[in-house]
Protein backbone atom coordinates (compact mmCIF):
# COMPACT_ATOMS: atom_id res chain seq x y z
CA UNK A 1 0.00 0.00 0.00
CA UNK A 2 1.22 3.32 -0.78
CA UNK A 3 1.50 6.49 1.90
CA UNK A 4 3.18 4.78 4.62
CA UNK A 5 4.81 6.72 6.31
CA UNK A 6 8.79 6.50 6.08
CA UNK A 7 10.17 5.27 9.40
CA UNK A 8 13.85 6.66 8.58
CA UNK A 9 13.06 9.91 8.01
CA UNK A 10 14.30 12.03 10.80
CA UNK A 11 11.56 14.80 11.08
CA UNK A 12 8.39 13.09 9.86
CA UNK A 13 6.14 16.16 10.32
CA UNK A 14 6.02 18.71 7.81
CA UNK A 15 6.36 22.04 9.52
CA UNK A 16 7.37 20.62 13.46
CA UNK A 17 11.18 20.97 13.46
CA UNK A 18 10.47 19.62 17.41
CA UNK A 19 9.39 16.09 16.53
CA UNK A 20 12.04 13.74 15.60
CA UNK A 21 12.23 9.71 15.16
CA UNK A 22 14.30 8.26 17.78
CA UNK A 23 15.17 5.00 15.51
CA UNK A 24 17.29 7.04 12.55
CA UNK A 25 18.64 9.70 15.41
CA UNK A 26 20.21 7.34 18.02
CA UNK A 27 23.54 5.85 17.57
CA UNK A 28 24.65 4.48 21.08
CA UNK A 29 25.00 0.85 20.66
CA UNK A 30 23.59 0.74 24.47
CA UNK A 31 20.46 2.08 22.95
CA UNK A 32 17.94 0.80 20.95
CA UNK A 33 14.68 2.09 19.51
CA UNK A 34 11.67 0.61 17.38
CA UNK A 35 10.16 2.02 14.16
CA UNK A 36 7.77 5.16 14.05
CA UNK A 37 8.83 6.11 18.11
CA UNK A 38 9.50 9.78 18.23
CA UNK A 39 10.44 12.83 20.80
CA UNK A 40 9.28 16.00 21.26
CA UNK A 41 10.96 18.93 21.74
CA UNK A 42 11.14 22.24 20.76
CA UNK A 43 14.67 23.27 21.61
CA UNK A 44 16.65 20.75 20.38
CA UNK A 45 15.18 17.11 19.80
CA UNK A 46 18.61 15.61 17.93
CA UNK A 47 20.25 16.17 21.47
CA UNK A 48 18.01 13.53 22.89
CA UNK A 49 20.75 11.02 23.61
CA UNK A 50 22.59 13.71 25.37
CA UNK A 51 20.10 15.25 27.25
CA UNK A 52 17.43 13.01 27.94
CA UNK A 53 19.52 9.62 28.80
CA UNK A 54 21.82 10.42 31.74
CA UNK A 55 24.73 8.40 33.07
CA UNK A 56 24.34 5.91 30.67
CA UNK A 57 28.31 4.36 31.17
CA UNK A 58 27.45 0.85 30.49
CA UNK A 59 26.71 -1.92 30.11
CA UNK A 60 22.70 -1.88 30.46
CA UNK A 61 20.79 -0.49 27.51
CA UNK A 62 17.85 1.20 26.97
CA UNK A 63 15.09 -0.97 24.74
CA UNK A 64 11.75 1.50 23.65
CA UNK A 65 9.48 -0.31 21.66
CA UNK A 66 7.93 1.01 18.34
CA UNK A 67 5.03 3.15 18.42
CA UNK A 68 6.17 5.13 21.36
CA UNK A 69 5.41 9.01 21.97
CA UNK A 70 7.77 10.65 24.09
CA UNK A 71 7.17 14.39 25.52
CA UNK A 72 9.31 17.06 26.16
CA UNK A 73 11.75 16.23 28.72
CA UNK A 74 11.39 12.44 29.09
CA UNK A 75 14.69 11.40 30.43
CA UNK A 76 16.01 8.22 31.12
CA UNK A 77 18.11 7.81 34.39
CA UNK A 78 20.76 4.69 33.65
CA UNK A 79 22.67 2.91 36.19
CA UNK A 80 25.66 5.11 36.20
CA UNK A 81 24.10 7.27 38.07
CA UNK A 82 24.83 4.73 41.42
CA UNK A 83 26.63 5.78 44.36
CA UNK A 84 27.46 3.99 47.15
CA UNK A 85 25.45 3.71 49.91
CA UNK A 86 27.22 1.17 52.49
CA UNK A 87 29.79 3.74 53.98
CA UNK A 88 29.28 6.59 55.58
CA UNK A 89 29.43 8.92 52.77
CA UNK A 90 28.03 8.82 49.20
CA UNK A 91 30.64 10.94 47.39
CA UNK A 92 32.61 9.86 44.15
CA UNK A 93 35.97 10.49 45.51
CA UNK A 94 37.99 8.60 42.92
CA UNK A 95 36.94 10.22 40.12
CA UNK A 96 37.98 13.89 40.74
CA UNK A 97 41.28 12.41 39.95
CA UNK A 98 44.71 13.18 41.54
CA UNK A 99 45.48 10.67 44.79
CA UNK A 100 41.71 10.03 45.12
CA UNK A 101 41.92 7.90 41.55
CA UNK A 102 43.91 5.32 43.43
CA UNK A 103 40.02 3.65 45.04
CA UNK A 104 38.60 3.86 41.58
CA UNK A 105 37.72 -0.02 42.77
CA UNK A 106 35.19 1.93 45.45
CA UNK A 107 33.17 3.21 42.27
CA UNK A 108 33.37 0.00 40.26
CA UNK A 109 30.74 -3.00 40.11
CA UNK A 110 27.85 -1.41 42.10
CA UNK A 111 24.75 -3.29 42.11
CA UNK A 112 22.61 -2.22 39.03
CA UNK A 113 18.95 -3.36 38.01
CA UNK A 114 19.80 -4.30 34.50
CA UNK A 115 18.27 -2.97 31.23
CA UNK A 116 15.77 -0.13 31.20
CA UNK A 117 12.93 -1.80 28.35
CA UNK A 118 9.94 0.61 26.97
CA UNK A 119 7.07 -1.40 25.46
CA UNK A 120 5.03 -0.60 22.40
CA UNK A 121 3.40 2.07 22.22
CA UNK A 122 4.18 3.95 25.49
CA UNK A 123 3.20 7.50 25.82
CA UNK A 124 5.24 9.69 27.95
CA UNK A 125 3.73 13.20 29.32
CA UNK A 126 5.48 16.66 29.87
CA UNK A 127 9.16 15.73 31.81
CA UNK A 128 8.42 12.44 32.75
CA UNK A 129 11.35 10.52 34.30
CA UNK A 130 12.20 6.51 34.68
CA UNK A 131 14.73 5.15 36.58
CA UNK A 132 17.50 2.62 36.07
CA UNK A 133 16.37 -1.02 35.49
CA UNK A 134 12.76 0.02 34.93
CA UNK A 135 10.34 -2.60 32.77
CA UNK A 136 7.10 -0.29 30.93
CA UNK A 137 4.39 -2.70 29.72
CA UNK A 138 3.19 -2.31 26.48
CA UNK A 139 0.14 0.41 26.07
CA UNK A 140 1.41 2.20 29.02
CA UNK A 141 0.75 5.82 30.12
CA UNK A 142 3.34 7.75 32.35
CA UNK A 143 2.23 11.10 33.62
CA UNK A 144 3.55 14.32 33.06
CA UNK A 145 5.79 14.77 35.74
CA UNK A 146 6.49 10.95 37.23
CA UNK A 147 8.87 9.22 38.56
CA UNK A 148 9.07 5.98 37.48
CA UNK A 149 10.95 3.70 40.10
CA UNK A 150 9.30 0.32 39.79
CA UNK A 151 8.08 -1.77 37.22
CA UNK A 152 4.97 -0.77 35.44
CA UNK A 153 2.22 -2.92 33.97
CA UNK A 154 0.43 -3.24 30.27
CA UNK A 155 -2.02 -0.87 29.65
CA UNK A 156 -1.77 1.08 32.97
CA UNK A 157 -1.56 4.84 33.79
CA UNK A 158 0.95 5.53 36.11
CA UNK A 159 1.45 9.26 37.93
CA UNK A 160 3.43 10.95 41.06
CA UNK A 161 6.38 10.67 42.55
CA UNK A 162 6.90 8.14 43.32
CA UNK A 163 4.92 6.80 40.18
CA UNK A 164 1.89 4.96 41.72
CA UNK A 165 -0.96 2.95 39.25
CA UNK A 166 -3.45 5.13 38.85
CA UNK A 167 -5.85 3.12 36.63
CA UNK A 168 -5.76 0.74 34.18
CA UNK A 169 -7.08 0.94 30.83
CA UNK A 170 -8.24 -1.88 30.19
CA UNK A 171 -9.84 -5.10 32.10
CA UNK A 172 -7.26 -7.66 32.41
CA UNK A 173 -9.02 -10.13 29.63
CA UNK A 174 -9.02 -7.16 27.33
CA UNK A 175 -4.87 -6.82 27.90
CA UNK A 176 -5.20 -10.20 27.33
CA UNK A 177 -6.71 -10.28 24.45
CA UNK A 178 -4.22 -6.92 23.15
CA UNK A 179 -1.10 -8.48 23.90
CA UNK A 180 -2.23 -11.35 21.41
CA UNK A 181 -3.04 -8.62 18.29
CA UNK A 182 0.08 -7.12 19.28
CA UNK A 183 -0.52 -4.54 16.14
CA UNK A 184 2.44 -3.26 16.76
CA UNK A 185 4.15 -5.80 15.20
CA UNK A 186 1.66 -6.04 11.84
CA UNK A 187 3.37 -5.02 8.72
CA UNK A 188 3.16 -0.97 8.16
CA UNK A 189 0.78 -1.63 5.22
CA UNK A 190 -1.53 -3.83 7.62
CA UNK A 191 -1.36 -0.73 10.28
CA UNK A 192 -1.96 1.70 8.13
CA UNK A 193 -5.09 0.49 6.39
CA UNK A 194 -6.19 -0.17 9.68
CA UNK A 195 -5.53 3.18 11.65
CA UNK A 196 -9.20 3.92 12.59
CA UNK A 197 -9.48 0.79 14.37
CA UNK A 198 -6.40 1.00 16.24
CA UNK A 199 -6.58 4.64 17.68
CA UNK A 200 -10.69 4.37 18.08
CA UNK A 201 -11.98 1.01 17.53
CA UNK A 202 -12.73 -1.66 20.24
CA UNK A 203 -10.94 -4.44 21.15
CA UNK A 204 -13.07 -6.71 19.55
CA UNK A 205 -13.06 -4.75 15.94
CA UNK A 206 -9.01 -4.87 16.12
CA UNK A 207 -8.92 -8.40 17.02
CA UNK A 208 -11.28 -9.23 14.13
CA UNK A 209 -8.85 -7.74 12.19
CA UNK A 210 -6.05 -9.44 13.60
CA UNK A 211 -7.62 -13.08 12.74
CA UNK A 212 -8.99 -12.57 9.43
CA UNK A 213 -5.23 -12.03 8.68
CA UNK A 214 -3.40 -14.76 10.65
């Protein structure tokens, strides 16, 4: 099918400079990034790996999904960002250098939480941060403003710091059932002549579609 959209084109709106696709943009190996997931910004958007994923030294990634929408200001806290916490002070001595450099060991092998892994189709709000080692179900919805700490579920809204479940979207057969369609993972073509029924339609209209094409 013609018209689908082009997911290696950096800007994919016409006339928003601010929205960019992460997938064509990254190039940390430590980070990876699904088709058609984009960021939002209107100061600088191609900084994202910069600005928006902090201490990220190695050797956990960050997985996001396709499908994702991320606001302004999402940031990604990695493990690097661990200090020690079983001595009496939390301070990086070692690496200011000079005679302090000799206990580099004190800074090395802290206990991390592994990977940080988006979903599909995850929409961050408005400055929305997740911590190292985080899991984000698929269908997700983080507020504007959390803190994401623990793991979050499919298809729930999560708010506050720290982020709490607010509600969940769906009934648990209904996630059920959406994790099976997993649409995000139809062909482009398939997606896009269905559009209507993925952003509006019920769960039983997109899994129709879904088995009149397995």
């Amino acid at each position: 099918m013609s018209g689908v959209p082009d997911p290696d084109v950096l800007r994919p709106v016409v006339g928003a400079e601010r929205v960019v696709l992460l997938k064509p943009l990254v190039q940390s190996e430590l980070i990876e990034v699904g088709e058609y997931t984009y960021y939002d910004d209107p100061d600088d958007p191609e900084a994202f790996e910069a600005r928006n994923v902090l201490y990220h030294y190695g050797p956990e990634k960050l997985r996001i999904g396709k499908y994702c929408a991320l606001g302004t200001g999402t940031t990604f806290v990695m493990n690097g960002a661990n200090h020690r916490m079983d001595g009496p002070s939390t301070y990086p001595f070692p690496i200011m250098g000079g005679a302090w450099a000799e206990h580099f060991g004190l800074i090395t092998g802290l206990p991390g939480r592994g990977d940080t892994v988006v979903g599909n189709d995850v929409w961050f709000g408005l400055d929305a941060k997740v911590m190292p080692g985080v899991r984000i179900g698929h269908g997700a919805v983080v507020a504007a403003g959390a803190v994401v700490v623990d793991d979050v579920p499919d298809y729930a809204i999560v708010g506050g710091n720290p982020a709490k479940v607010i509600r969940r979207r769906f009934s648990d057969e209904d996630v059920e059932r959406l994790l099976a369609i997993a649409w995000w993972d139809w062909p482009a073509e398939l997606v896009t002549e269905h559009v209507p029924a993925i952003m509006a339609g019920s769960v039983d209209e997109l899994e129709a579609v879904w088995k009149s094409v397995r």
